[in-house]
Structure formats: structure tokens, C-alpha cells
N, C-alpha and C. Protein backbone atom coordinates (compact mmCIF):
# COMPACT_ATOMS: atom_id res chain seq x y z
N UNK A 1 82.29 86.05 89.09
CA UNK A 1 82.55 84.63 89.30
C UNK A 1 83.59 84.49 90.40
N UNK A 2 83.76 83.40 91.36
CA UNK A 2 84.18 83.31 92.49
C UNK A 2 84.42 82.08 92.66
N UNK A 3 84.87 81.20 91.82
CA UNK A 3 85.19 79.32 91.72
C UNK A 3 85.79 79.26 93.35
N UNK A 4 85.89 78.62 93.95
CA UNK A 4 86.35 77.51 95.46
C UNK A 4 86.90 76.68 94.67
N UNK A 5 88.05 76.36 95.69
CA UNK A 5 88.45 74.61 96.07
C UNK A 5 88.68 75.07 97.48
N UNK A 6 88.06 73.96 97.88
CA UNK A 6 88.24 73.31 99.84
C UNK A 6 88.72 72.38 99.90
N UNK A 7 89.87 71.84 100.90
CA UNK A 7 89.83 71.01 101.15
C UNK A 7 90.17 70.78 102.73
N UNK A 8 89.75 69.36 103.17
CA UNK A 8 89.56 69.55 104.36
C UNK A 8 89.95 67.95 105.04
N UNK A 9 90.85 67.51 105.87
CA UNK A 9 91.02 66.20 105.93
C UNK A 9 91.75 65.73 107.55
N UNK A 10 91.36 65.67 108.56
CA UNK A 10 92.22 65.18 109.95
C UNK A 10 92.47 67.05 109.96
N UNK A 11 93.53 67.53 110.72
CA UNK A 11 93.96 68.36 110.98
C UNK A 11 94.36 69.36 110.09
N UNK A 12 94.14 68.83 109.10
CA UNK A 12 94.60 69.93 107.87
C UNK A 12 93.32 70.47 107.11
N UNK A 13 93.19 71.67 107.07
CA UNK A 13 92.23 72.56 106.26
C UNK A 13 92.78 73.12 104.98
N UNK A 14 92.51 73.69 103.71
CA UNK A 14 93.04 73.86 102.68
C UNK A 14 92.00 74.88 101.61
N UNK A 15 92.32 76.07 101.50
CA UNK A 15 91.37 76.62 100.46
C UNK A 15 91.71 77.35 99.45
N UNK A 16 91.79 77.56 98.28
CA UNK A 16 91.68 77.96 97.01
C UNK A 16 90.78 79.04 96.26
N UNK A 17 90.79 80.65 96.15
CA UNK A 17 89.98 80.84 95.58
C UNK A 17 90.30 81.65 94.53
N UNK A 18 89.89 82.10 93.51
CA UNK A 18 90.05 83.13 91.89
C UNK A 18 88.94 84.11 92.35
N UNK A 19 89.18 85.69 92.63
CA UNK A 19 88.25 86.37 92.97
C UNK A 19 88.49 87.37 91.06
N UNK A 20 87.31 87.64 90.96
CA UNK A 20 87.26 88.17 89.73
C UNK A 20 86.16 89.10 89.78
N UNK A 21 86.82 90.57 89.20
CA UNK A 21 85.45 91.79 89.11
C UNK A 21 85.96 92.33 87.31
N UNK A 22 84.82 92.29 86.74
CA UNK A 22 84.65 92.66 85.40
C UNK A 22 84.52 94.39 85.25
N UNK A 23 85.04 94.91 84.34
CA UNK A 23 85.32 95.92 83.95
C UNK A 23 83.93 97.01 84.78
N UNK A 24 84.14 98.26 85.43
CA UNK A 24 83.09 99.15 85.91
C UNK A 24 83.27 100.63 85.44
N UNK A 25 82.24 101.31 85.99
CA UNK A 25 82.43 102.93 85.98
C UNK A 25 82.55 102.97 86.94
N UNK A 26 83.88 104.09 87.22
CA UNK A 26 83.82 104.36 88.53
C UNK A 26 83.34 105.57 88.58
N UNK A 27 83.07 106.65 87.57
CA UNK A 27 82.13 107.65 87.75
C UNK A 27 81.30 108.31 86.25
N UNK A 28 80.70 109.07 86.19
CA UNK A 28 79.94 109.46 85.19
C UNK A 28 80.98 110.27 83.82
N UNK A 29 81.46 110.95 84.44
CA UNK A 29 82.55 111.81 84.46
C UNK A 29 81.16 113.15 83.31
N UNK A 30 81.58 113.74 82.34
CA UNK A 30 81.01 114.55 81.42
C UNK A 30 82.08 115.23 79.84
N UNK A 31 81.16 115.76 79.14
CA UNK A 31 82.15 116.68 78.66
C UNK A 31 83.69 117.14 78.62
N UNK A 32 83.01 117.77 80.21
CA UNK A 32 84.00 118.90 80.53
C UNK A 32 85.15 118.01 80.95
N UNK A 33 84.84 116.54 81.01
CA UNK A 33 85.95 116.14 82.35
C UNK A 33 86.55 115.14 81.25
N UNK A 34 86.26 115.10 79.86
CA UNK A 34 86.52 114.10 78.58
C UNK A 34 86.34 112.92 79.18
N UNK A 35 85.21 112.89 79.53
CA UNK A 35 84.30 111.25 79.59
C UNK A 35 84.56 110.68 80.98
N UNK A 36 83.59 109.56 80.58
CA UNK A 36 83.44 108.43 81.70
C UNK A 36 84.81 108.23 82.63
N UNK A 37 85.01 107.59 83.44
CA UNK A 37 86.02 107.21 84.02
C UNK A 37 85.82 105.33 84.45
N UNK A 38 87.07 104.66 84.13
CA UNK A 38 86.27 103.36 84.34
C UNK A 38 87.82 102.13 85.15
N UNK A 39 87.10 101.67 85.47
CA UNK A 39 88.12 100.40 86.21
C UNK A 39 88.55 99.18 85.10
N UNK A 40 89.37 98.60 85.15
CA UNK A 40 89.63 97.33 84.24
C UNK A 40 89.29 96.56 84.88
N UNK A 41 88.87 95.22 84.47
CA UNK A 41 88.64 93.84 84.87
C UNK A 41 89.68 93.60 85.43
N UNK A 42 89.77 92.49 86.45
CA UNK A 42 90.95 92.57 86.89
C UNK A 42 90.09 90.99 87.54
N UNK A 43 91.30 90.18 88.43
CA UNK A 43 90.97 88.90 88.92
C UNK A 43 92.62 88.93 90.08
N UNK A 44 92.15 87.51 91.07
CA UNK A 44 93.26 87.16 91.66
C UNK A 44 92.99 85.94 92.36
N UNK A 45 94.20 85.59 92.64
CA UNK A 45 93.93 84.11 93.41
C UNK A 45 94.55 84.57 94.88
N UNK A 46 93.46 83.76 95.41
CA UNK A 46 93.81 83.85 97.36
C UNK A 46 93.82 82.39 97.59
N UNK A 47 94.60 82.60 99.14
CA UNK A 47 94.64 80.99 99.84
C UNK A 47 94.73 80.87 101.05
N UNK A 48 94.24 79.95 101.63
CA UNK A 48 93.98 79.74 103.12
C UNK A 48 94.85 78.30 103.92
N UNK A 49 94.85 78.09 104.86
CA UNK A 49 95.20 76.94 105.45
C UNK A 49 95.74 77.21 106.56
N UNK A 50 95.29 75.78 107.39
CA UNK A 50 94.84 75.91 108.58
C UNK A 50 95.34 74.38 109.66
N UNK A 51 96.45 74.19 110.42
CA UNK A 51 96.81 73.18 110.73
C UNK A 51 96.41 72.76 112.12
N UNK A 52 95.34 72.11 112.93
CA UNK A 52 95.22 71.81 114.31
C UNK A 52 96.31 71.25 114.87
N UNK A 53 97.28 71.48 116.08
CA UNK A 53 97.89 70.91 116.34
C UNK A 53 97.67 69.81 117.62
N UNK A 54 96.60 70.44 118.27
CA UNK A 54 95.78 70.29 119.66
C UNK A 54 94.33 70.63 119.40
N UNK A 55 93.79 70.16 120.49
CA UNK A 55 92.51 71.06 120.97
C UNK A 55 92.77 72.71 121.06
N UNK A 56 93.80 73.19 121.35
CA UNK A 56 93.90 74.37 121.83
C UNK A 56 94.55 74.88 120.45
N UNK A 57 95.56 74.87 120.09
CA UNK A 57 96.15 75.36 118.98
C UNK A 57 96.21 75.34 117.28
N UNK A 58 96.14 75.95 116.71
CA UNK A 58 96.25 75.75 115.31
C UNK A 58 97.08 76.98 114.42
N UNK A 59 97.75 76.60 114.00
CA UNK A 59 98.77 77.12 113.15
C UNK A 59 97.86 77.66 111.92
N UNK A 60 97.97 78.68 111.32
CA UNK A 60 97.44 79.27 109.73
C UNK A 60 98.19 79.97 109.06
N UNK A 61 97.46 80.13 108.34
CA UNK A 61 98.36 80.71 107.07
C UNK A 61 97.56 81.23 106.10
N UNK A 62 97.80 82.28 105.28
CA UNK A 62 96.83 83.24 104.39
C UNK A 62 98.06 83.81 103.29
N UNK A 63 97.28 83.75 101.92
CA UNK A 63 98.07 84.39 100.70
C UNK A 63 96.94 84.98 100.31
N UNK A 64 97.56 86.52 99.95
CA UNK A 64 96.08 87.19 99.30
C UNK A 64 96.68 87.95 98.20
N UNK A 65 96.01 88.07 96.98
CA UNK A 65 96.79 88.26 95.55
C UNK A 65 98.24 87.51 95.10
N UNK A 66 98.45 86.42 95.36
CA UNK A 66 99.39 85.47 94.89
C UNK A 66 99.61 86.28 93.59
N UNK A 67 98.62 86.47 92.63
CA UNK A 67 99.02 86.75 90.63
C UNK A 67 99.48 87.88 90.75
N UNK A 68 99.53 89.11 91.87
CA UNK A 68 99.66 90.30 91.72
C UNK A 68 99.56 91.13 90.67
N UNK A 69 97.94 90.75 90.68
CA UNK A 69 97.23 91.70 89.31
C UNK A 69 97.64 93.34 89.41
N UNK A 70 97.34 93.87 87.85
CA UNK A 70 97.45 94.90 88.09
C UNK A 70 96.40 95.86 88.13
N UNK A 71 96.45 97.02 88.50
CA UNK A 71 94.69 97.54 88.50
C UNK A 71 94.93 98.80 87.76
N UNK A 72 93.88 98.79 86.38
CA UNK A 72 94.23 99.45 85.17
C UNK A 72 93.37 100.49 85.58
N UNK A 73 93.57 102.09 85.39
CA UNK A 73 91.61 102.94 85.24
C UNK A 73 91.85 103.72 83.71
N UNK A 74 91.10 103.80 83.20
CA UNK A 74 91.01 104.55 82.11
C UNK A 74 89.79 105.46 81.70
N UNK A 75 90.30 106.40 80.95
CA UNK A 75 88.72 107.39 80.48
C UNK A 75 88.22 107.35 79.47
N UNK A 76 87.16 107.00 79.19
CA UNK A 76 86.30 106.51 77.94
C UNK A 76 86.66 105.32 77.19
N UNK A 77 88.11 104.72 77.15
CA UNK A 77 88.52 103.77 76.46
C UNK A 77 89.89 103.37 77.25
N UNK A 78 89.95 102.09 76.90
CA UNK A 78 91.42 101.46 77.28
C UNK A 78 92.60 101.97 76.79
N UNK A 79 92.49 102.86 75.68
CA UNK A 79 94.12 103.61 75.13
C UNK A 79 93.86 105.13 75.73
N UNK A 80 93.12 105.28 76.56
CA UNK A 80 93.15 106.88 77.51
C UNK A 80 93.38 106.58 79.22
N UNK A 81 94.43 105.28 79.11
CA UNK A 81 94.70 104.72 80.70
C UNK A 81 95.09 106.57 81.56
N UNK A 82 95.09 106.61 82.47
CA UNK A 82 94.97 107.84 83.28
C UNK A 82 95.78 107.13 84.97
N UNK A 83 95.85 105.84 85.28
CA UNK A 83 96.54 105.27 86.83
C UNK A 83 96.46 103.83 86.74
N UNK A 84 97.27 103.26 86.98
CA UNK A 84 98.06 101.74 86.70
C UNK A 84 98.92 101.29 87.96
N UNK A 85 98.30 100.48 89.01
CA UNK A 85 99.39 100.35 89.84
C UNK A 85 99.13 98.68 90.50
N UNK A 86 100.28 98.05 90.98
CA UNK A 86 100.27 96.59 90.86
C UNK A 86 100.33 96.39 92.84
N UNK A 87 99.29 96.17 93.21
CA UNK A 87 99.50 95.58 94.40
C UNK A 87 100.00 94.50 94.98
N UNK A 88 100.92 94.43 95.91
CA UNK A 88 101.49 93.46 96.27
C UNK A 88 100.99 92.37 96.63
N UNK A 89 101.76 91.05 96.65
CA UNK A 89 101.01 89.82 97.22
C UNK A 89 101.31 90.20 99.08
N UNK A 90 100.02 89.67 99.83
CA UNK A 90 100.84 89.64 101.15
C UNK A 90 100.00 88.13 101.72
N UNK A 91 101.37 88.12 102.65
CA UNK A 91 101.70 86.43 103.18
C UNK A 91 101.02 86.97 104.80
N UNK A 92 100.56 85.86 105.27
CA UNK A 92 100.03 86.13 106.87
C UNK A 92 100.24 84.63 107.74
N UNK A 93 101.22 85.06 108.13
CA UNK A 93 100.98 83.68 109.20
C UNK A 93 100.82 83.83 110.92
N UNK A 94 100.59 82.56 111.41
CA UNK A 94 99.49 82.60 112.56
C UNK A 94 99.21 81.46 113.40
N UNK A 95 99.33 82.05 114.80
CA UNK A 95 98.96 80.70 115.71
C UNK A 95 97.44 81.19 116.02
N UNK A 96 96.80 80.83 116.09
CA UNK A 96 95.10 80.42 116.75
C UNK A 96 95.16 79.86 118.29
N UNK A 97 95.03 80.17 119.25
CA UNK A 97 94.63 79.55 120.22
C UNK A 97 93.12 79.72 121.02
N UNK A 98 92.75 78.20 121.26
CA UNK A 98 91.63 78.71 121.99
C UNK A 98 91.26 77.73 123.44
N UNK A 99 90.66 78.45 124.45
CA UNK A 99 91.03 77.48 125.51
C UNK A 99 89.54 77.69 125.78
């Protein structure tokens, strides 16, 4: 699931999104290796915006993982976690020019 909000009005652009991936395998694993190996569900919110100042210029701006989820892996089950690490939010700002 991947919900939007846009918004969009005169010179100002505006976007909103919740990116979300549900629990996976990340490999088969076996036996020998005591099982599956798997990813946690995990989600985050991103954001956009975008200011025209001119024909030529526009100011932006980008947030990507604002919630600074964390990203769980585990083997065969959620109480055999095995790597846990929390990525940072990062900020991007920005002039656009175009002639």
C-alpha cells in the first residue's frame, strides 16, 4: 500500500506519501543454516515540495523517512532477530533552474 496526498495550488506544489513493504524472505536459508531468513514489515513517510519563484527558478525540498523506521531481519521467527538497524531521516534542499 502506497496512500498519496498532493497538493498543488499557484506556485506551491506539496506531496505526502506512507511507503509500506510487508514482512519477506530474504532467503531460503535450510537446516544447516537454522532456517529461513526474513525481513520485518516495516513502513515510512516521505515528502516533497516545490516553490516557483519565476519562470526560471524554483526552490524544493525533499524529506525521506521522516518516522525513521527501523529495519528488523530475523530467522525463522521474530524472537531469533539476527540485525536491527534504524536509518536516518535525510533532508534535501534545492534550487531548480531552467532557462
Amino acid at each position: 500500500a502506497k496512500p498519496v496526498v498532493y497538493y498543488e495550488k499557484g506556485s506551491f506544489s506539496g506531496r505526502v506519501a506512507y511507503n509500506y513493504r510487508g514482512e519477506y524472505m530474504t532467503n531460503g536459508g535450510g537446516a544447516s543454516s537454522g532456517g529461513a531468513n526474513w525481513a520485518d514489515a516495516r513502513g515510512q513517510v516521505d515528502v516533497s515540495a516545490s516553490y516557483r519563484l519565476n519562470d526560471n527558478f524554483r526552490l524544493t525540498f525533499e524529506g525521506v523517512n521522516l518516522t525513521r523506521e527501523i529495519n528488523s531481519f530475523y530467522r525463522t521467527n521474530e524472537g531469533r532477530l539476527y540485525s536491527s538497524y534504524q536509518d536516518d531521516r535525510r533532508l534535501y534542499f534545492g534550487v531548480a533552474a531552467t532557462f
